[in-house]
Every structure is written in C-alpha cells, then in structure tokens.
N, C-alpha and C. Protein backbone atom coordinates (compact mmCIF):
# COMPACT_ATOMS: atom_id res chain seq x y z
N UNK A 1 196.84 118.93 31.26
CA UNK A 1 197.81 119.64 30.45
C UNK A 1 199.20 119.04 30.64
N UNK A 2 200.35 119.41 29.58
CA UNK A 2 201.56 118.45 29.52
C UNK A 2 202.41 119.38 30.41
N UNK A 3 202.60 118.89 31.07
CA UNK A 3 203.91 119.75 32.15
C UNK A 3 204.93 120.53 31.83
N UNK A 4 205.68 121.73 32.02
CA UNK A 4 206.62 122.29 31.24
C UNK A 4 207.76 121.49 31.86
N UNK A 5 208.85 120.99 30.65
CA UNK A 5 210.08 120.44 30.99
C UNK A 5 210.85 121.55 30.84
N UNK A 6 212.33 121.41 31.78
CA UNK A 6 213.03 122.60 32.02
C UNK A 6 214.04 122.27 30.73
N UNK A 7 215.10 123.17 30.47
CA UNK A 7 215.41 122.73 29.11
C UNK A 7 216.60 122.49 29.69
N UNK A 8 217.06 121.63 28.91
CA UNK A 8 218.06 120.43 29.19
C UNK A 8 219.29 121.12 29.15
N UNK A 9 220.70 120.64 30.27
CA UNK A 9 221.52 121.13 30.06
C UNK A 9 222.51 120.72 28.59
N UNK A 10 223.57 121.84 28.44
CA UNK A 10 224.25 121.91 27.50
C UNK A 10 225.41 120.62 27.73
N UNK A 11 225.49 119.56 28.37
CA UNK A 11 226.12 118.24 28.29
C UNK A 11 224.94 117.23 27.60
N UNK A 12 223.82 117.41 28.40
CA UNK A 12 223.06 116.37 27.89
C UNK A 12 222.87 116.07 25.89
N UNK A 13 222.87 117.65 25.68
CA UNK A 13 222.83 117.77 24.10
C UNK A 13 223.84 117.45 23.54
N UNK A 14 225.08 117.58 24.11
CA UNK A 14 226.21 117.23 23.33
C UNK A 14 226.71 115.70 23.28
N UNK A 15 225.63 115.41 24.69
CA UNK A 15 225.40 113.74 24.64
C UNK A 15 225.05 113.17 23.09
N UNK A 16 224.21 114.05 23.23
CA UNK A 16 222.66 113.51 22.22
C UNK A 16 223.44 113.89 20.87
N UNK A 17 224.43 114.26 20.44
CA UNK A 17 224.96 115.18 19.09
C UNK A 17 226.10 113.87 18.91
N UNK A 18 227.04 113.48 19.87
CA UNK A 18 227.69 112.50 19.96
C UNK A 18 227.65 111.13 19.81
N UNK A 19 226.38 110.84 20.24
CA UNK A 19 225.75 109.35 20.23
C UNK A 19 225.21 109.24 19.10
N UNK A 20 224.46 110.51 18.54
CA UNK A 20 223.89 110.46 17.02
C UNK A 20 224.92 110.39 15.78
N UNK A 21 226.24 110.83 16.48
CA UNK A 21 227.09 110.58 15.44
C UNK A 21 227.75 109.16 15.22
N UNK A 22 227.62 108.59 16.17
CA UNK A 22 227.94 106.78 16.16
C UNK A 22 226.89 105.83 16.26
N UNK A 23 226.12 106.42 16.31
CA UNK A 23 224.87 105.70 15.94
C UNK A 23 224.27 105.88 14.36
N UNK A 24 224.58 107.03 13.67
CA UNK A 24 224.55 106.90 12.35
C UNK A 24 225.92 106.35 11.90
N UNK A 25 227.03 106.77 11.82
CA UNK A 25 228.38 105.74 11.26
C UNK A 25 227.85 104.40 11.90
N UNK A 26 227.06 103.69 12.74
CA UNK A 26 227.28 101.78 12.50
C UNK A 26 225.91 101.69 11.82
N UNK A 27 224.87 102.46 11.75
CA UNK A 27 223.66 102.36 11.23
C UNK A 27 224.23 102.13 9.39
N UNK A 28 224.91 103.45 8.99
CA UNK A 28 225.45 103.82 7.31
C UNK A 28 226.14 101.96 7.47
N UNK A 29 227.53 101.76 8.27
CA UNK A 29 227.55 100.36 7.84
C UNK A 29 227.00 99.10 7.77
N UNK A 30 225.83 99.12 8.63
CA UNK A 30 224.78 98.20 8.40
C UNK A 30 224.32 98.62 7.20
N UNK A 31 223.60 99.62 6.85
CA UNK A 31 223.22 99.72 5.62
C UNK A 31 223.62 98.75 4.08
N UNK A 32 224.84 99.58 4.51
CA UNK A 32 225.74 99.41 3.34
C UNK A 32 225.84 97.96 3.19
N UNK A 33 226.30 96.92 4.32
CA UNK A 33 226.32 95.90 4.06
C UNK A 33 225.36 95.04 3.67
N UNK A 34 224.12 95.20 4.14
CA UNK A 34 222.78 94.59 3.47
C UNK A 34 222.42 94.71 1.81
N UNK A 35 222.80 96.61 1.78
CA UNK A 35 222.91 96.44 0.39
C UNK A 35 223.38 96.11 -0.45
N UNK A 36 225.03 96.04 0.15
CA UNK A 36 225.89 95.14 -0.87
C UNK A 36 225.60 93.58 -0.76
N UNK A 37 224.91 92.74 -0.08
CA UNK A 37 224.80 91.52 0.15
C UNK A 37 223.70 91.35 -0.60
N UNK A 38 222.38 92.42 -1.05
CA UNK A 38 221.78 92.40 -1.60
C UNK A 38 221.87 92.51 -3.32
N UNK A 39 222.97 93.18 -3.82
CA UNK A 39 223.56 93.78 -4.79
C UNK A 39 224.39 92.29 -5.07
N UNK A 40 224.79 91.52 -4.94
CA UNK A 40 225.64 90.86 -5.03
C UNK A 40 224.69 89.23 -4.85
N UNK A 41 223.63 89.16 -3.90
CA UNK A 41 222.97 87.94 -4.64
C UNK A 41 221.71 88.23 -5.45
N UNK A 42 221.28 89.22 -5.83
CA UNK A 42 220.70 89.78 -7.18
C UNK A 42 221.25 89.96 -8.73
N UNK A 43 222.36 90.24 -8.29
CA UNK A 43 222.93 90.80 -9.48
C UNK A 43 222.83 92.26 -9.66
N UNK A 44 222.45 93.25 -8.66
CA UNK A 44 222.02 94.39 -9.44
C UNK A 44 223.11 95.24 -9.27
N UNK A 45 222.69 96.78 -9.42
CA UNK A 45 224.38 96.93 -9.45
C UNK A 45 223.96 98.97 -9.04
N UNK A 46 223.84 98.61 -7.45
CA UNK A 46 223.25 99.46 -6.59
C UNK A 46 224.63 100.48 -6.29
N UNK A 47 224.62 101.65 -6.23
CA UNK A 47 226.29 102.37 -6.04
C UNK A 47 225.79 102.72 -4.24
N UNK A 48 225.78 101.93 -4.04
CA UNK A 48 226.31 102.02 -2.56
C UNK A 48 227.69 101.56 -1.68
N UNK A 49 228.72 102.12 -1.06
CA UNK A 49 229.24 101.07 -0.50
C UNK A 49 229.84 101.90 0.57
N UNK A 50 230.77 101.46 1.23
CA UNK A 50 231.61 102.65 2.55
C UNK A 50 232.34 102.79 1.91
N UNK A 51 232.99 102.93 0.69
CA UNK A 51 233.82 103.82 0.02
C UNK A 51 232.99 105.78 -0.37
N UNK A 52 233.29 106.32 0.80
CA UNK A 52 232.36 107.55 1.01
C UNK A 52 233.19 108.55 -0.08
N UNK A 53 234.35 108.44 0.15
CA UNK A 53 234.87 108.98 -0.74
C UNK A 53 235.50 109.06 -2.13
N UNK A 54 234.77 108.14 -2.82
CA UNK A 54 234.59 107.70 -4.25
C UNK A 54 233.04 107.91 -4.44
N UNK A 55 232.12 107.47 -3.92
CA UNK A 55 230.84 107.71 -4.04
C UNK A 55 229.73 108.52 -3.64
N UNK A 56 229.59 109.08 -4.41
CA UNK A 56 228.88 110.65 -3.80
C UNK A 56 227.38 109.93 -3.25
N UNK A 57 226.35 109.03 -3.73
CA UNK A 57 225.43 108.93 -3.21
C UNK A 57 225.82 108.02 -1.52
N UNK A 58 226.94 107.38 -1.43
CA UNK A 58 227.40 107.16 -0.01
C UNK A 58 227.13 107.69 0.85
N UNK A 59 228.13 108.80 0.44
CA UNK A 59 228.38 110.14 1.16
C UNK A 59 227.22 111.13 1.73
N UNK A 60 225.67 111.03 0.80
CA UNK A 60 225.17 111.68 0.98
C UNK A 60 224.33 110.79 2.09
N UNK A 61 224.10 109.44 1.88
CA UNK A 61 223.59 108.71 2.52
C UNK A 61 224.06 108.29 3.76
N UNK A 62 225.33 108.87 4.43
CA UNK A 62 225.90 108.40 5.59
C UNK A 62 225.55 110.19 5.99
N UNK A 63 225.32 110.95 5.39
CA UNK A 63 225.33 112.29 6.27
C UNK A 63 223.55 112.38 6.35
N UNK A 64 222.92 111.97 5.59
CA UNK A 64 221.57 111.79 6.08
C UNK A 64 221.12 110.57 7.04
N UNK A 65 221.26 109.65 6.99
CA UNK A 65 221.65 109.11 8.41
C UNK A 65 222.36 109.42 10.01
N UNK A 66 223.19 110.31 9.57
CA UNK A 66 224.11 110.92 11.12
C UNK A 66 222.86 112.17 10.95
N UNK A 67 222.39 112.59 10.59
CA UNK A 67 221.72 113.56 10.68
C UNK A 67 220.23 113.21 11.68
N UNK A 68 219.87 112.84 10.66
CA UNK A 68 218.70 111.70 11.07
C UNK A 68 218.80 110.99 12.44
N UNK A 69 219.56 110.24 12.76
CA UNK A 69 219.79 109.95 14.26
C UNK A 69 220.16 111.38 15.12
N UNK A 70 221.35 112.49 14.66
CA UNK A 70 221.28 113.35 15.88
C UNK A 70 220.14 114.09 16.54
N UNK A 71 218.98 114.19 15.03
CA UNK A 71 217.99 114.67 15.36
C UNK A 71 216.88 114.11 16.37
N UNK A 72 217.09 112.63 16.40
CA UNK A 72 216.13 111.68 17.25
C UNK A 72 216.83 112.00 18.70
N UNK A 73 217.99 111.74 18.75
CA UNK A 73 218.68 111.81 19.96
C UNK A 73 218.36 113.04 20.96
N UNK A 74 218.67 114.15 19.74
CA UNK A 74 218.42 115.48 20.41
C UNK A 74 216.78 115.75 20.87
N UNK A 75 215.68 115.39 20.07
CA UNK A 75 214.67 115.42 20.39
C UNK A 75 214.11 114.26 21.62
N UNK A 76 215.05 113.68 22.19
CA UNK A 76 214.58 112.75 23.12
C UNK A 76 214.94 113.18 24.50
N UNK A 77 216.27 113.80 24.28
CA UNK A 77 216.61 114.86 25.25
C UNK A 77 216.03 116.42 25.89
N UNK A 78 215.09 116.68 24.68
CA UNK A 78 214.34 117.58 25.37
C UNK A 78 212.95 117.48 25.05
N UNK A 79 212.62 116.40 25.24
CA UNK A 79 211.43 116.04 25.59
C UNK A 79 210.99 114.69 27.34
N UNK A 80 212.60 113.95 27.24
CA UNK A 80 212.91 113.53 28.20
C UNK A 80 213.08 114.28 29.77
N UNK A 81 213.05 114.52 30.79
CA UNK A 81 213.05 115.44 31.74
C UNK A 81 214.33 114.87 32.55
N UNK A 82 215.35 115.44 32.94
CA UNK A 82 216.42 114.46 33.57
C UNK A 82 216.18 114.15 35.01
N UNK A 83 217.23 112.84 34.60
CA UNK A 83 216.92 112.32 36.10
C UNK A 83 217.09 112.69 37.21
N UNK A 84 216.82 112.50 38.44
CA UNK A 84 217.13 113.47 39.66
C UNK A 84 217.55 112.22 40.71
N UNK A 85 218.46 112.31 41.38
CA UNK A 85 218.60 111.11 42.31
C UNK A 85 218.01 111.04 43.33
N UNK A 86 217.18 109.94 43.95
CA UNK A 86 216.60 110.46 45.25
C UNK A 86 217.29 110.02 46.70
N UNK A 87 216.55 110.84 47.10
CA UNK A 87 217.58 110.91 48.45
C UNK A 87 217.83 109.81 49.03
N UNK A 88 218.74 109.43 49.75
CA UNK A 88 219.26 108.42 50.82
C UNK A 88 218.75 108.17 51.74
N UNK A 89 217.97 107.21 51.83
CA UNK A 89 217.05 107.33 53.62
C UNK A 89 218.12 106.01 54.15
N UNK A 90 218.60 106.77 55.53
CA UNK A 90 219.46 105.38 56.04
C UNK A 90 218.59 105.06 56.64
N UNK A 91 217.99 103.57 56.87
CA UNK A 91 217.37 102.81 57.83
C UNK A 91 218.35 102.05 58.16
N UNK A 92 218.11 101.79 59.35
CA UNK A 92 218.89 101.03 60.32
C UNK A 92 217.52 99.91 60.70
N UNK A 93 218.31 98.46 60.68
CA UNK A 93 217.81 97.83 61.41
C UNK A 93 218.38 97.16 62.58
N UNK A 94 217.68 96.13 63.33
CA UNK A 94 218.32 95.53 64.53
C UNK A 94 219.38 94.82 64.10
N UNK A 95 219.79 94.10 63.33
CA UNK A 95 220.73 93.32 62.85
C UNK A 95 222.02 94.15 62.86
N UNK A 96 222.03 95.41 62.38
CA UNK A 96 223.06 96.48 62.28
C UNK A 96 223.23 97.66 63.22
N UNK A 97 222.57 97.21 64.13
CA UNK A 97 222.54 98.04 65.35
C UNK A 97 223.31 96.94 66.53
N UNK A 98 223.38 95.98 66.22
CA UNK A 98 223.80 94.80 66.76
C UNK A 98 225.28 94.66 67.32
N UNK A 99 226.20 94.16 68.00
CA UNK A 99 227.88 94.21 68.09
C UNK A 99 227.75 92.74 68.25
N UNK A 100 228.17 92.38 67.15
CA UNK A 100 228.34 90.11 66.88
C UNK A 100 229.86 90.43 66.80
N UNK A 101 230.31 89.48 67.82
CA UNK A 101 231.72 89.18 67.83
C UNK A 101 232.16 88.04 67.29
C-alpha cells in the first residue's frame, strides 16, 4: 500500500505557486517566439505574440500556461514528501585526534 504523506507546509505551496508563475511567463515566451519564427518563415499569419495586451488569444494563452505549470508544481509538492536532514554523526579519526605541530 502507498504510504500516507503528511501534507505539505504552507511555504512549500507558495513555493510551488511562485515557481509556476515564472515558469509559465519564460515557457508563454518561448512559445511565442517559436511561433512567431514559425509565422514568419511560413508566411502564415498566427495572432500570437507577447503583446498580451493587444491580443486576447495571448493573453489567454499565457494564463493557461501559468496555470498549467502552477498546477504541476503544486501537485509535485504534495505528492513529494519533504526532505528531512539527517543527523550529524561526528566521527573522529586518528589523524584528528592527533596534535602535528
């Protein structure tokens, strides 16, 4: 059976809400630029561009993208279990037990 994960604190999500938001804004400008590079040695005449605010299908396409990533982010975070640090074992060896002058 799958183990119960404890549910993630309220930083980790706002991690995951944050990163999804800059990870969709450079994703939308990759986009955009392929398509315009595509639009432009085709000839076709695609209404995409980062002008978000002249172009409504942009616009809709950079908020379904930030969307789309916060949702991956956030679902990785609570399905992920956080990390825990493990403890410090000091070993000592002879070398450091040593007094070299």
């Amino acid at each position: 059976m799958a183990e119960k994960l404890p549910k993630p604190d309220a930083l980790r999500i706002v991690a995951a809400v944050i990163l999804g938001i800059f990870v969709g804004f450079i994703l939308f400008f990759v986009f955009a630029l392929f398509i315009g590079a595509f639009n432009q040695a085709m000839g076709m005449n695609i209404p995409v561009s980062t002008q978000v605010a002249e172009n409504i299908l942009s616009a809709v396409l950079l908020i379904v993208i930030i969307i789309i990533c916060i949702i991956y982010f956030c679902w990785k975070v609570w399905t992920t279990p956080p990390t825990t640090p493990e403890s410090e074992v000091l070993e000592t060896t002879e070398d450091e037990t040593t007094d070299e002058f």
